[in-house]
C-alpha atoms as a PDB file:
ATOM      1  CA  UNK A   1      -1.185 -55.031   6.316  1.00  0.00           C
ATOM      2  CA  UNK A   2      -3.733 -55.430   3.251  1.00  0.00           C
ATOM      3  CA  UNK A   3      -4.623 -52.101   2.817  1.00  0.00           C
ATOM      4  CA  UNK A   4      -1.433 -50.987   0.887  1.00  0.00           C
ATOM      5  CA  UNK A   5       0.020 -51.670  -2.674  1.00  0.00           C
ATOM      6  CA  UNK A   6       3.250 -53.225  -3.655  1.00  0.00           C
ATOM      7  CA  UNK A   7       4.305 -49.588  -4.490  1.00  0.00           C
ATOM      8  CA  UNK A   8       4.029 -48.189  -1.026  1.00  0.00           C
ATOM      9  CA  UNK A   9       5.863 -51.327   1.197  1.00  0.00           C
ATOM     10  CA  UNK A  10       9.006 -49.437   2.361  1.00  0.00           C
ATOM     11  CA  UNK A  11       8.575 -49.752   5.649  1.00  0.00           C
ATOM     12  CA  UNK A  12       7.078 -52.057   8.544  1.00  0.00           C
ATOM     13  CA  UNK A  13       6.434 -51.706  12.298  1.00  0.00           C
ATOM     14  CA  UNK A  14       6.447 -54.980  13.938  1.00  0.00           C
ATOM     15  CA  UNK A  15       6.183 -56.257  17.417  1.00  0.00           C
ATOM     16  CA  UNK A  16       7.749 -58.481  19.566  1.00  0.00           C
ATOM     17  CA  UNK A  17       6.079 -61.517  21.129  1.00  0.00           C
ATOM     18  CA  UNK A  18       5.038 -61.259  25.088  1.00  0.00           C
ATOM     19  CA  UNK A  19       6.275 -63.929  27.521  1.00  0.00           C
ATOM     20  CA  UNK A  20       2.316 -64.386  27.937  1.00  0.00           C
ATOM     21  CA  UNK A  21       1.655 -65.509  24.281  1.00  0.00           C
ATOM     22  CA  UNK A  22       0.894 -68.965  25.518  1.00  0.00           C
ATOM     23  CA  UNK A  23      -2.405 -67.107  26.488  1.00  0.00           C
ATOM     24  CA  UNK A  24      -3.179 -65.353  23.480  1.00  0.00           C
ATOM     25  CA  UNK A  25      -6.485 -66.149  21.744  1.00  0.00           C
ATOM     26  CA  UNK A  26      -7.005 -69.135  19.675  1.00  0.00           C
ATOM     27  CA  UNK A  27     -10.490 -70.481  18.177  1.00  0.00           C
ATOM     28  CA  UNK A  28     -10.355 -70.609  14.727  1.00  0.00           C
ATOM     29  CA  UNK A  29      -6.585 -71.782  12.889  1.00  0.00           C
ATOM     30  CA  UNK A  30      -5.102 -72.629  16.448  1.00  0.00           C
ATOM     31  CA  UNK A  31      -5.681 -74.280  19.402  1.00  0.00           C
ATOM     32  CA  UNK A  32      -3.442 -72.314  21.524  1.00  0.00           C
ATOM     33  CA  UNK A  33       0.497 -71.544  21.163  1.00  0.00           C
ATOM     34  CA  UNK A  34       2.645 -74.082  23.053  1.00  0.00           C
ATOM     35  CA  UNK A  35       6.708 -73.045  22.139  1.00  0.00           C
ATOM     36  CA  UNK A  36       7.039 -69.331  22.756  1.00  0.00           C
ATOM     37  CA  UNK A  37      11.000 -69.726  22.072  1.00  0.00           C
ATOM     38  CA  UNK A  38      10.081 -71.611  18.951  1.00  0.00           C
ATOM     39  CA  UNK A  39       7.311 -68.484  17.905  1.00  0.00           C
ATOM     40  CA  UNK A  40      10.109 -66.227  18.553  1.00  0.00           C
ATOM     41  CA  UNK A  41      12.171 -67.411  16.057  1.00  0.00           C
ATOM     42  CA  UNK A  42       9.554 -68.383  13.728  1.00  0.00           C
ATOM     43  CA  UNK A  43       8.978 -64.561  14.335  1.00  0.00           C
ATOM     44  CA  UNK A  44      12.200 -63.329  13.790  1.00  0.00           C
ATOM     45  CA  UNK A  45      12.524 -65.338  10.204  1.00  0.00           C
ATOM     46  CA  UNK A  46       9.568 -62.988   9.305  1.00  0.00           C
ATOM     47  CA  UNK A  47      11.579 -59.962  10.005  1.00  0.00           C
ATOM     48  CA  UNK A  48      14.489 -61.255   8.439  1.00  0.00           C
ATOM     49  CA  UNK A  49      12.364 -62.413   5.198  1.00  0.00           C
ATOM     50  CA  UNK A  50      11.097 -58.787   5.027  1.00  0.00           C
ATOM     51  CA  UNK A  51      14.267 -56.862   5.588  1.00  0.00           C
ATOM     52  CA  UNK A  52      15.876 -59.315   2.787  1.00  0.00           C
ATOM     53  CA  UNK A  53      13.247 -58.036   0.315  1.00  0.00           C
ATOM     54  CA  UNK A  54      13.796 -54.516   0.966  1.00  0.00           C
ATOM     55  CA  UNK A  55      12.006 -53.222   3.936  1.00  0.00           C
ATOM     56  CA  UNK A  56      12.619 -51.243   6.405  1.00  0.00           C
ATOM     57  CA  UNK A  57      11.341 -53.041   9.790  1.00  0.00           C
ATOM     58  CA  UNK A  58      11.338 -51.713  13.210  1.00  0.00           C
ATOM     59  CA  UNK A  59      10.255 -53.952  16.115  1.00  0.00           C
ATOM     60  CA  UNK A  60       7.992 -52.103  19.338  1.00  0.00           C
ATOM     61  CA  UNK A  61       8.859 -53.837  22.725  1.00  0.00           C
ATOM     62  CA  UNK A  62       6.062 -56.512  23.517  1.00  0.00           C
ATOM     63  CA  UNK A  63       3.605 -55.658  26.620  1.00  0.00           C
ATOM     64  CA  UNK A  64       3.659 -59.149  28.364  1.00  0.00           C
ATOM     65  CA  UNK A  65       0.318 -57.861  29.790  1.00  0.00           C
ATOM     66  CA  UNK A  66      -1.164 -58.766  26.445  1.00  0.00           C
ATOM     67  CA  UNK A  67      -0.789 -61.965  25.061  1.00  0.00           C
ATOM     68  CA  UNK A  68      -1.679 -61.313  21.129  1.00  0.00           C
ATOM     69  CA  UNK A  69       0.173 -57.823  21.038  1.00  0.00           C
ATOM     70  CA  UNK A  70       2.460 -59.069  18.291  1.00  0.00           C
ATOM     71  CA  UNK A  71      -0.770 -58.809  15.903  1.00  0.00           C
ATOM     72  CA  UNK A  72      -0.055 -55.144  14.997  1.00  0.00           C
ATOM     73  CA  UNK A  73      -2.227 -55.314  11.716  1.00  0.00           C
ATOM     74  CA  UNK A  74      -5.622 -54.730  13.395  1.00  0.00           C
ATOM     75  CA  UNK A  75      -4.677 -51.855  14.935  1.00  0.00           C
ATOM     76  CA  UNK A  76      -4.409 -49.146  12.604  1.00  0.00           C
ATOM     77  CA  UNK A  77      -5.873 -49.000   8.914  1.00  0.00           C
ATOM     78  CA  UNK A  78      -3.296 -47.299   6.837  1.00  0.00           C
ATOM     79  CA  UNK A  79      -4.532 -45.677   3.658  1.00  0.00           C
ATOM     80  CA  UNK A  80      -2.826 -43.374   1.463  1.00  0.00           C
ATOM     81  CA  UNK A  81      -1.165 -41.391   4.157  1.00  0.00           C
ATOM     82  CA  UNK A  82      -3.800 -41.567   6.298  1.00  0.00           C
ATOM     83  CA  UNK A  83      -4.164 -43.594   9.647  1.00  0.00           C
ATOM     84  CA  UNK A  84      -7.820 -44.707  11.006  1.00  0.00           C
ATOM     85  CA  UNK A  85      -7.285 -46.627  14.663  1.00  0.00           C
ATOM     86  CA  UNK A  86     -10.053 -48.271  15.280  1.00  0.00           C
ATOM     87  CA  UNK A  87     -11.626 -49.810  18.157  1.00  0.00           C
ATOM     88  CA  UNK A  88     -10.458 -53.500  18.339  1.00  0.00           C
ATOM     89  CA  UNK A  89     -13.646 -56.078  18.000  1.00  0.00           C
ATOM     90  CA  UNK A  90     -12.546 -58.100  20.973  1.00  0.00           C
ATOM     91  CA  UNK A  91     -12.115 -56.015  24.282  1.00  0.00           C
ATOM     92  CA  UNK A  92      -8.707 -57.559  25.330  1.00  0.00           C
ATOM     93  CA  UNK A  93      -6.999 -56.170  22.649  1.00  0.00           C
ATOM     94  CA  UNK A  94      -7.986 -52.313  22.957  1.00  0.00           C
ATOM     95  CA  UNK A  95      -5.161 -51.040  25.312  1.00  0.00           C
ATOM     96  CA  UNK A  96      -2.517 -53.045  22.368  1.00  0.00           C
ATOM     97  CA  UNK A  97      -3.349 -49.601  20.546  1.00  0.00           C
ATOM     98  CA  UNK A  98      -1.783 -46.619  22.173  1.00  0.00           C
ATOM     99  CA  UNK A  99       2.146 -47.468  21.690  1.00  0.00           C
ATOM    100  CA  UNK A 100       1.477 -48.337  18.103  1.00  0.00           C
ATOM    101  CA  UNK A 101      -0.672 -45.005  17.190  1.00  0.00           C
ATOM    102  CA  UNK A 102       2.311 -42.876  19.066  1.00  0.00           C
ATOM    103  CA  UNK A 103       4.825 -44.600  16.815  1.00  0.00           C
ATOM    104  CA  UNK A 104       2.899 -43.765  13.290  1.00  0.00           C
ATOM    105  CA  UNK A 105       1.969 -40.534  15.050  1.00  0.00           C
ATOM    106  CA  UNK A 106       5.632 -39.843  15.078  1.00  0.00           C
ATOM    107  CA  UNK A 107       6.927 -41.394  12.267  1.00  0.00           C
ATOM    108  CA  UNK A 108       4.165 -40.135   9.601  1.00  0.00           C
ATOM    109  CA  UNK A 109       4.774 -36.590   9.866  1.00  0.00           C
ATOM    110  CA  UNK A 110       1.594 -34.999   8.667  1.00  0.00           C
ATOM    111  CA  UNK A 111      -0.485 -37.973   8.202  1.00  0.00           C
ATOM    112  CA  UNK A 112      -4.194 -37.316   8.777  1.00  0.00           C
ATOM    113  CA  UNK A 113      -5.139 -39.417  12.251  1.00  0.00           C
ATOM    114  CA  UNK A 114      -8.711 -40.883  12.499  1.00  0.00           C
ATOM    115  CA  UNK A 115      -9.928 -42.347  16.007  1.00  0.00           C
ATOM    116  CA  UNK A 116     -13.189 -44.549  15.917  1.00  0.00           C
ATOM    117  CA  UNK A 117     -15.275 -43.835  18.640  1.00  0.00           C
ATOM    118  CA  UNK A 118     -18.962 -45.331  20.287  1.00  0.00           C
ATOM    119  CA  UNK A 119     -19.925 -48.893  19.530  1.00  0.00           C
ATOM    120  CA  UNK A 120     -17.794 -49.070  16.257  1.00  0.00           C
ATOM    121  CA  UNK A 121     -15.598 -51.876  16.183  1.00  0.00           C
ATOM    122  CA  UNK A 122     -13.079 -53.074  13.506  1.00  0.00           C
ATOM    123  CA  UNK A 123      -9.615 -55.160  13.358  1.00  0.00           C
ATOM    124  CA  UNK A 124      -7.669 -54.301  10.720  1.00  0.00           C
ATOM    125  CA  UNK A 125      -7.233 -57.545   9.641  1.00  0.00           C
ATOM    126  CA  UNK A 126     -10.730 -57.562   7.981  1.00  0.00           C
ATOM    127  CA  UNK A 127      -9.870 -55.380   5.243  1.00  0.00           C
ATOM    128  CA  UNK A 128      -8.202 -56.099   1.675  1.00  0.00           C
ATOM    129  CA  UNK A 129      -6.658 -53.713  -0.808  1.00  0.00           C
ATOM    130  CA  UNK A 130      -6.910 -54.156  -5.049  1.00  0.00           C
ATOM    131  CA  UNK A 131      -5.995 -51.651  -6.755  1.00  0.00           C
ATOM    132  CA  UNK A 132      -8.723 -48.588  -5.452  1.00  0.00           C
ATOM    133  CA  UNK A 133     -11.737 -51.337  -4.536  1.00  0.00           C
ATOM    134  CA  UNK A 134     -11.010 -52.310  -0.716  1.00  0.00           C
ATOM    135  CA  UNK A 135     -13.104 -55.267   0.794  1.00  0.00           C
ATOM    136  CA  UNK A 136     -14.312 -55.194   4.091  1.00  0.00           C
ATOM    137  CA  UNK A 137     -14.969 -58.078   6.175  1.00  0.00           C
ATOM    138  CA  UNK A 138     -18.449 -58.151   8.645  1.00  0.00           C
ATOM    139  CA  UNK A 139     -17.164 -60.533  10.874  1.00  0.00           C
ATOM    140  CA  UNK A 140     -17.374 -60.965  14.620  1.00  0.00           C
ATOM    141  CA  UNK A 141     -14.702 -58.822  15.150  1.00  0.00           C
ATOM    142  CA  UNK A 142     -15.750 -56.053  13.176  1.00  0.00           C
ATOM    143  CA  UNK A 143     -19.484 -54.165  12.433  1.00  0.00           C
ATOM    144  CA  UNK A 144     -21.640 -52.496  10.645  1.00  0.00           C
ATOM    145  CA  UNK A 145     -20.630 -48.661  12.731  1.00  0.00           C
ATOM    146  CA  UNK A 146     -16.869 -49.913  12.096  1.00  0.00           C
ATOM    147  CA  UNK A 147     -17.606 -50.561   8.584  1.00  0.00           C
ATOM    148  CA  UNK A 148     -19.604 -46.911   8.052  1.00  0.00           C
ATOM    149  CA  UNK A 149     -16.586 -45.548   9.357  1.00  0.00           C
ATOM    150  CA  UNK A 150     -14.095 -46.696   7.054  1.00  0.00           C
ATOM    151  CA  UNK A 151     -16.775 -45.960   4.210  1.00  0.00           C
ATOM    152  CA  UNK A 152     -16.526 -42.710   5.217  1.00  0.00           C
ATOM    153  CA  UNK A 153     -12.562 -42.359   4.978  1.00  0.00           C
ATOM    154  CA  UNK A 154     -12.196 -44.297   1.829  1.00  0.00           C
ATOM    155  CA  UNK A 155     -15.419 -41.832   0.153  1.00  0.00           C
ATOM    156  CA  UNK A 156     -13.155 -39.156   1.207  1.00  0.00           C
ATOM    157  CA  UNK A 157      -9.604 -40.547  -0.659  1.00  0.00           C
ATOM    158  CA  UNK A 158     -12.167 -41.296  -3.614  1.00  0.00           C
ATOM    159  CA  UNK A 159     -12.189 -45.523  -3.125  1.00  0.00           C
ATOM    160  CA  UNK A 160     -14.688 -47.400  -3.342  1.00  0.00           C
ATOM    161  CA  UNK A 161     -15.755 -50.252  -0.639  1.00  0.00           C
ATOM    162  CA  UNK A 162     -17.487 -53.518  -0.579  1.00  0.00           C
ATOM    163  CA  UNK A 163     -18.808 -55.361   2.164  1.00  0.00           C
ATOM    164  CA  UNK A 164     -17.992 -59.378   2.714  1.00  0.00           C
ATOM    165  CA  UNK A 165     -19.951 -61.320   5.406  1.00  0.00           C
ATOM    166  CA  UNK A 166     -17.600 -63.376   7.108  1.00  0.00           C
ATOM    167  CA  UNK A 167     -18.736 -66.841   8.122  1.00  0.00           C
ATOM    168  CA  UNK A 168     -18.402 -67.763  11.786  1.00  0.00           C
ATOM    169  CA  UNK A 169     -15.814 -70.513  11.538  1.00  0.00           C
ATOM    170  CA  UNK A 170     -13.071 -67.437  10.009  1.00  0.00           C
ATOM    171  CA  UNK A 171     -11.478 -64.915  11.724  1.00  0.00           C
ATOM    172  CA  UNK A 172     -11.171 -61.875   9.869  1.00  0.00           C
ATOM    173  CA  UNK A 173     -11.363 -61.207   5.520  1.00  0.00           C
ATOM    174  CA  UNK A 174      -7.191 -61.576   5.824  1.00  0.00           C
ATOM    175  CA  UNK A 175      -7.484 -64.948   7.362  1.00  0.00           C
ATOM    176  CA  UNK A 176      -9.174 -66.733   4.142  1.00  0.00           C
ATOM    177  CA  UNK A 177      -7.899 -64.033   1.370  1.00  0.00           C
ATOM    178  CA  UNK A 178      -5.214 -61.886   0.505  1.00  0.00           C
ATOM    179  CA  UNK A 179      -3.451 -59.979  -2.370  1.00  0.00           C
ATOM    180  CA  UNK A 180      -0.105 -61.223  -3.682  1.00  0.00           C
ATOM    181  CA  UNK A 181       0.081 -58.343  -6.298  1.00  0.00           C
ATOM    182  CA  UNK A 182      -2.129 -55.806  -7.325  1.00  0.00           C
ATOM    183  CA  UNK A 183      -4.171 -57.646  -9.559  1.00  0.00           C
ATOM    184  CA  UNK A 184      -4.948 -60.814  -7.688  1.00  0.00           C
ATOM    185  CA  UNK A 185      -6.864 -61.838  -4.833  1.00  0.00           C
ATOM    186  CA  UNK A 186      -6.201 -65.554  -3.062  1.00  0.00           C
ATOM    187  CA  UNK A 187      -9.126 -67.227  -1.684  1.00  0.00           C
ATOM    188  CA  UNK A 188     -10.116 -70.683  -0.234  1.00  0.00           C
ATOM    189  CA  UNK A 189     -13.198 -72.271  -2.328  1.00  0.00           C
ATOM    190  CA  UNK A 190     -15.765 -73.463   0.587  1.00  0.00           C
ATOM    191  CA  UNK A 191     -15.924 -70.128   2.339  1.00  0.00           C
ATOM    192  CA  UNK A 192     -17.277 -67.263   0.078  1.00  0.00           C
ATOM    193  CA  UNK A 193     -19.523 -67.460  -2.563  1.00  0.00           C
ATOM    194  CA  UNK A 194     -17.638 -67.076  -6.348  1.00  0.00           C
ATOM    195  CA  UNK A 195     -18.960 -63.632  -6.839  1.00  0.00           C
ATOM    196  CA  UNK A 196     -18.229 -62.205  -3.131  1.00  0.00           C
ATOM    197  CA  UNK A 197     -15.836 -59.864  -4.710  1.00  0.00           C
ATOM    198  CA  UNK A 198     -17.992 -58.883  -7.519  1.00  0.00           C
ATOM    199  CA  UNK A 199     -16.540 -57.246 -10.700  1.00  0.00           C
ATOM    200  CA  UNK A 200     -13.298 -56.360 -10.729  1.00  0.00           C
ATOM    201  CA  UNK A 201     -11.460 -54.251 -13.256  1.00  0.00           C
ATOM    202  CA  UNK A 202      -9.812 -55.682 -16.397  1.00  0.00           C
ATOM    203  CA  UNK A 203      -6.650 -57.145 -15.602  1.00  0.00           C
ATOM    204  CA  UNK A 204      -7.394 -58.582 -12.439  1.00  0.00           C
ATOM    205  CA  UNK A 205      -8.852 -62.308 -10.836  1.00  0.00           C
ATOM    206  CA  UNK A 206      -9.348 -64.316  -8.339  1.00  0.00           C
ATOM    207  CA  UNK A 207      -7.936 -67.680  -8.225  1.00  0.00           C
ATOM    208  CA  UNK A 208      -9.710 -70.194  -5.833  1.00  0.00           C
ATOM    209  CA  UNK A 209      -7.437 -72.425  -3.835  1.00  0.00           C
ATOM    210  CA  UNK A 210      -8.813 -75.516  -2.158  1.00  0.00           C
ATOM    211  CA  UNK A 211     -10.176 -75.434   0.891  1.00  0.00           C
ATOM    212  CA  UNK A 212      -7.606 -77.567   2.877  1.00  0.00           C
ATOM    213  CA  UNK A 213      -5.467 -74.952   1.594  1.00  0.00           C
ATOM    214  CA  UNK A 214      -6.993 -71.706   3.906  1.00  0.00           C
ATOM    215  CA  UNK A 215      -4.035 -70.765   5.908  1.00  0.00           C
ATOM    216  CA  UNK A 216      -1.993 -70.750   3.263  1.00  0.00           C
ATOM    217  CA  UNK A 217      -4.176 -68.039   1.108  1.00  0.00           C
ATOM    218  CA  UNK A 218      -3.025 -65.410   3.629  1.00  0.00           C
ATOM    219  CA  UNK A 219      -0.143 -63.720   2.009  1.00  0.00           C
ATOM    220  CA  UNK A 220       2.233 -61.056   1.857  1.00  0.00           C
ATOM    221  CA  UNK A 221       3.150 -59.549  -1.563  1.00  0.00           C
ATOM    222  CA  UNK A 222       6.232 -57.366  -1.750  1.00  0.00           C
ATOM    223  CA  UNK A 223       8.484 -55.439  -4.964  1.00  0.00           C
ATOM    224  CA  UNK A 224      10.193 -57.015  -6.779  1.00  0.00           C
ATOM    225  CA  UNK A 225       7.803 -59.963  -7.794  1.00  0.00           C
ATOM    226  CA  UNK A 226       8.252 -61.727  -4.065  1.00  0.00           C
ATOM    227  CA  UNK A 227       5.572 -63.173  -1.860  1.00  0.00           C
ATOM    228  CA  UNK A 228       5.539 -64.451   1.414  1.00  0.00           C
ATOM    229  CA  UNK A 229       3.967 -67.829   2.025  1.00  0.00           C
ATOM    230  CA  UNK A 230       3.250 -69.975   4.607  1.00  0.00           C
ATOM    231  CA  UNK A 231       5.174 -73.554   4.581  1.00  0.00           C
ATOM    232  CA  UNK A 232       2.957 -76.187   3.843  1.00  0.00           C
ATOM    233  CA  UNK A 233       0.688 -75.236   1.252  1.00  0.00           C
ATOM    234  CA  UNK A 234       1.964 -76.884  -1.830  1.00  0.00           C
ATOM    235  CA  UNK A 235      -1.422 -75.717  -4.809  1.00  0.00           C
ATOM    236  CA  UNK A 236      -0.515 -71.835  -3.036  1.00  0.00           C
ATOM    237  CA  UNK A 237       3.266 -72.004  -3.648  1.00  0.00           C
ATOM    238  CA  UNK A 238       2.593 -73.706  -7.184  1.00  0.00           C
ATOM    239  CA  UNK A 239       0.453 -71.680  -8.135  1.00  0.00           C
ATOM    240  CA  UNK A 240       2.391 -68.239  -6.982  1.00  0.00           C
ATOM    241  CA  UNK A 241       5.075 -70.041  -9.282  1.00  0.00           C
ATOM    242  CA  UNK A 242       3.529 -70.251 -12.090  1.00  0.00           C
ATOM    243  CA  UNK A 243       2.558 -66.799 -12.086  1.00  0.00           C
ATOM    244  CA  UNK A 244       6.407 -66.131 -11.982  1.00  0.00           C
ATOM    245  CA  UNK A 245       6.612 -64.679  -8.437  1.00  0.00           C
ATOM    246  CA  UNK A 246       9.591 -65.676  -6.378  1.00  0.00           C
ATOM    247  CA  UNK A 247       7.522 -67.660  -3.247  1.00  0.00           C
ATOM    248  CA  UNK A 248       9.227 -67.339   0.101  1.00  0.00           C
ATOM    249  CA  UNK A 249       7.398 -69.842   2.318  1.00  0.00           C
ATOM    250  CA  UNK A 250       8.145 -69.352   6.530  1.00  0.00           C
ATOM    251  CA  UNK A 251       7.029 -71.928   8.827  1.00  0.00           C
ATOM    252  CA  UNK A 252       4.660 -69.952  10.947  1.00  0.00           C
ATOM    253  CA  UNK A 253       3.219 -72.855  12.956  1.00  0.00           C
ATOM    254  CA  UNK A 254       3.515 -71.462  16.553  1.00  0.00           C
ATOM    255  CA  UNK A 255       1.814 -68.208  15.088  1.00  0.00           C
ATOM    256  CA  UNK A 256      -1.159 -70.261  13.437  1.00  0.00           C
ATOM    257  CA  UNK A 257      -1.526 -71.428  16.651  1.00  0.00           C
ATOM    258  CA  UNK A 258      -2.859 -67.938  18.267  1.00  0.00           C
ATOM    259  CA  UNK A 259      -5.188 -67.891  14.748  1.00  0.00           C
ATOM    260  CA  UNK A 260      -2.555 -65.550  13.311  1.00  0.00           C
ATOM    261  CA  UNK A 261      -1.122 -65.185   9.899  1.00  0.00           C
ATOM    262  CA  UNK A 262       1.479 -63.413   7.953  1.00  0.00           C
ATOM    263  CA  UNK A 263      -0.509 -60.481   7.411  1.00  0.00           C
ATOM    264  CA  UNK A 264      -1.447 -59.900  11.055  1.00  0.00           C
ATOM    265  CA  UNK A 265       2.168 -59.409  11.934  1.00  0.00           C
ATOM    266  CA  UNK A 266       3.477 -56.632  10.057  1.00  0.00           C
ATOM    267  CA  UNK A 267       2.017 -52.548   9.380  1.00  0.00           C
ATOM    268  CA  UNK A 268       3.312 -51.254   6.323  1.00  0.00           C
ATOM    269  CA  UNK A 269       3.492 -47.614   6.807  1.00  0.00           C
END
């Protein structure tokens, strides 16, 4: 979950893979898991990584009936104490939703609960966090109505949004860019123009990886200085280093192959 600072991961709901992930969808990183028993424990390495750093993780039982359930980060947009649940952008993956809004329902006692509604669609995976400036990704998953909505929340908590198109060989904004603290944003050179981001306030940058590097600009920054990597990626990890963060790279093959990433697996609420 992008949509959070370092200050605010306590706690994580995760979900557990379905004994039909060999069907989940796969056209952009992947070409289709192949090992569920090896994405399982791939899986589970990423709930142990997170519970080492600190968190709090709870895992929801996986509906088999839906192969990509285990990607619980599009289905809620967490801001601030507040929870928008938005329509997913590809129709196999609405009826993921209601188990996952009962859970922050009853687990964020007093949280203000947004439901989109009509022909807005969003995954939450197309939205990054820095600092009070959130990025929203126009991408074939999520659209314009999606995107007035979360304009809409965010004018109310006082943040300001900007709008990233997407091009159509990416996913979502989280699959090509990511925030490993709260002054830096990760992206891949060869898929956003240099100033997509636009200004941003004094202190913070983004560093351009190469482009054989993608994948491995999806991140998870946690307290303490850590970040969660993908295995593989050797100018990411480097570069992480220098900054003096503490890189913890997971192989997360068999989830690459269903076009997920570290983000996509985790809700920090």
């Amino acid at each position: 979950m992008a949509t959070v600072r370092l200050d605010q991961k306590a706690r994580a709901l995760v979900r557990a893979i379905p004994d039909s992930y060999h069907s989940a969808l796969a056209n952009f990183f992947g070409s289709g898991p192949k090992d569920i028993d090896l994405a399982r424990y791939q899986h589970s390495e990423y709930k142990t990584a997170l519970e080492a750093a600190g968190i709090e993780v709870v895992m929801l039982e996986a509906d088999h009936n839906h192969p990509d359930c285990l990607f619980v980060e599009d289905q809620a947009v967490i801001i601030d104490g507040h929870v928008l649940l938005p329509v997913p952008g590809h129709p196999s993956r609405v009826k993921e939703q209601p188990p996952i809004a009962d859970f922050l329902v009853s687990q964020m006692g007093g949280a203000q609960i947004c439901r989109m509604s009509g022909d807005a669609r969003m995954d939450g995976g197309d939205i990054l966090r820095l600092g009070d400036i959130f990025f929203v990704g126009r991408s074939t998953r999520t659209n314009d109505l999606g995107i007035e909505e979360l304009r809409d929340l965010l004018s109310h908590l006082g943040h300001e949004l900007r709008v990233i198109d997407i091009p159509k060989h990416a996913l979502h904004l989280t699959s090509i860019a990511s925030t490993p603290t709260d002054s830096i944003i990760l992206a891949p050179e060869g898929y956003l123009p240099k100033d997509a981001f636009g200004e941003l306030p004094e202190g913070c940058e983004v560093i351009w990886m190469p482009e054989d590097e993608t994948y491995g600009c999806n991140t998870i920054g946690l307290p303490g200085g850590k970040v969660l990597i993908a295995k593989g990626y050797p100018t990411v990890n480097k570069t992480l280093s220098e900054l003096g963060l503490e890189t913890i790279a997971l192989d997360f093959s068999e989830i690459r192959a269903a076009d997920g990433s570290l983000t996509c697996c985790s809700l920090f609420y």
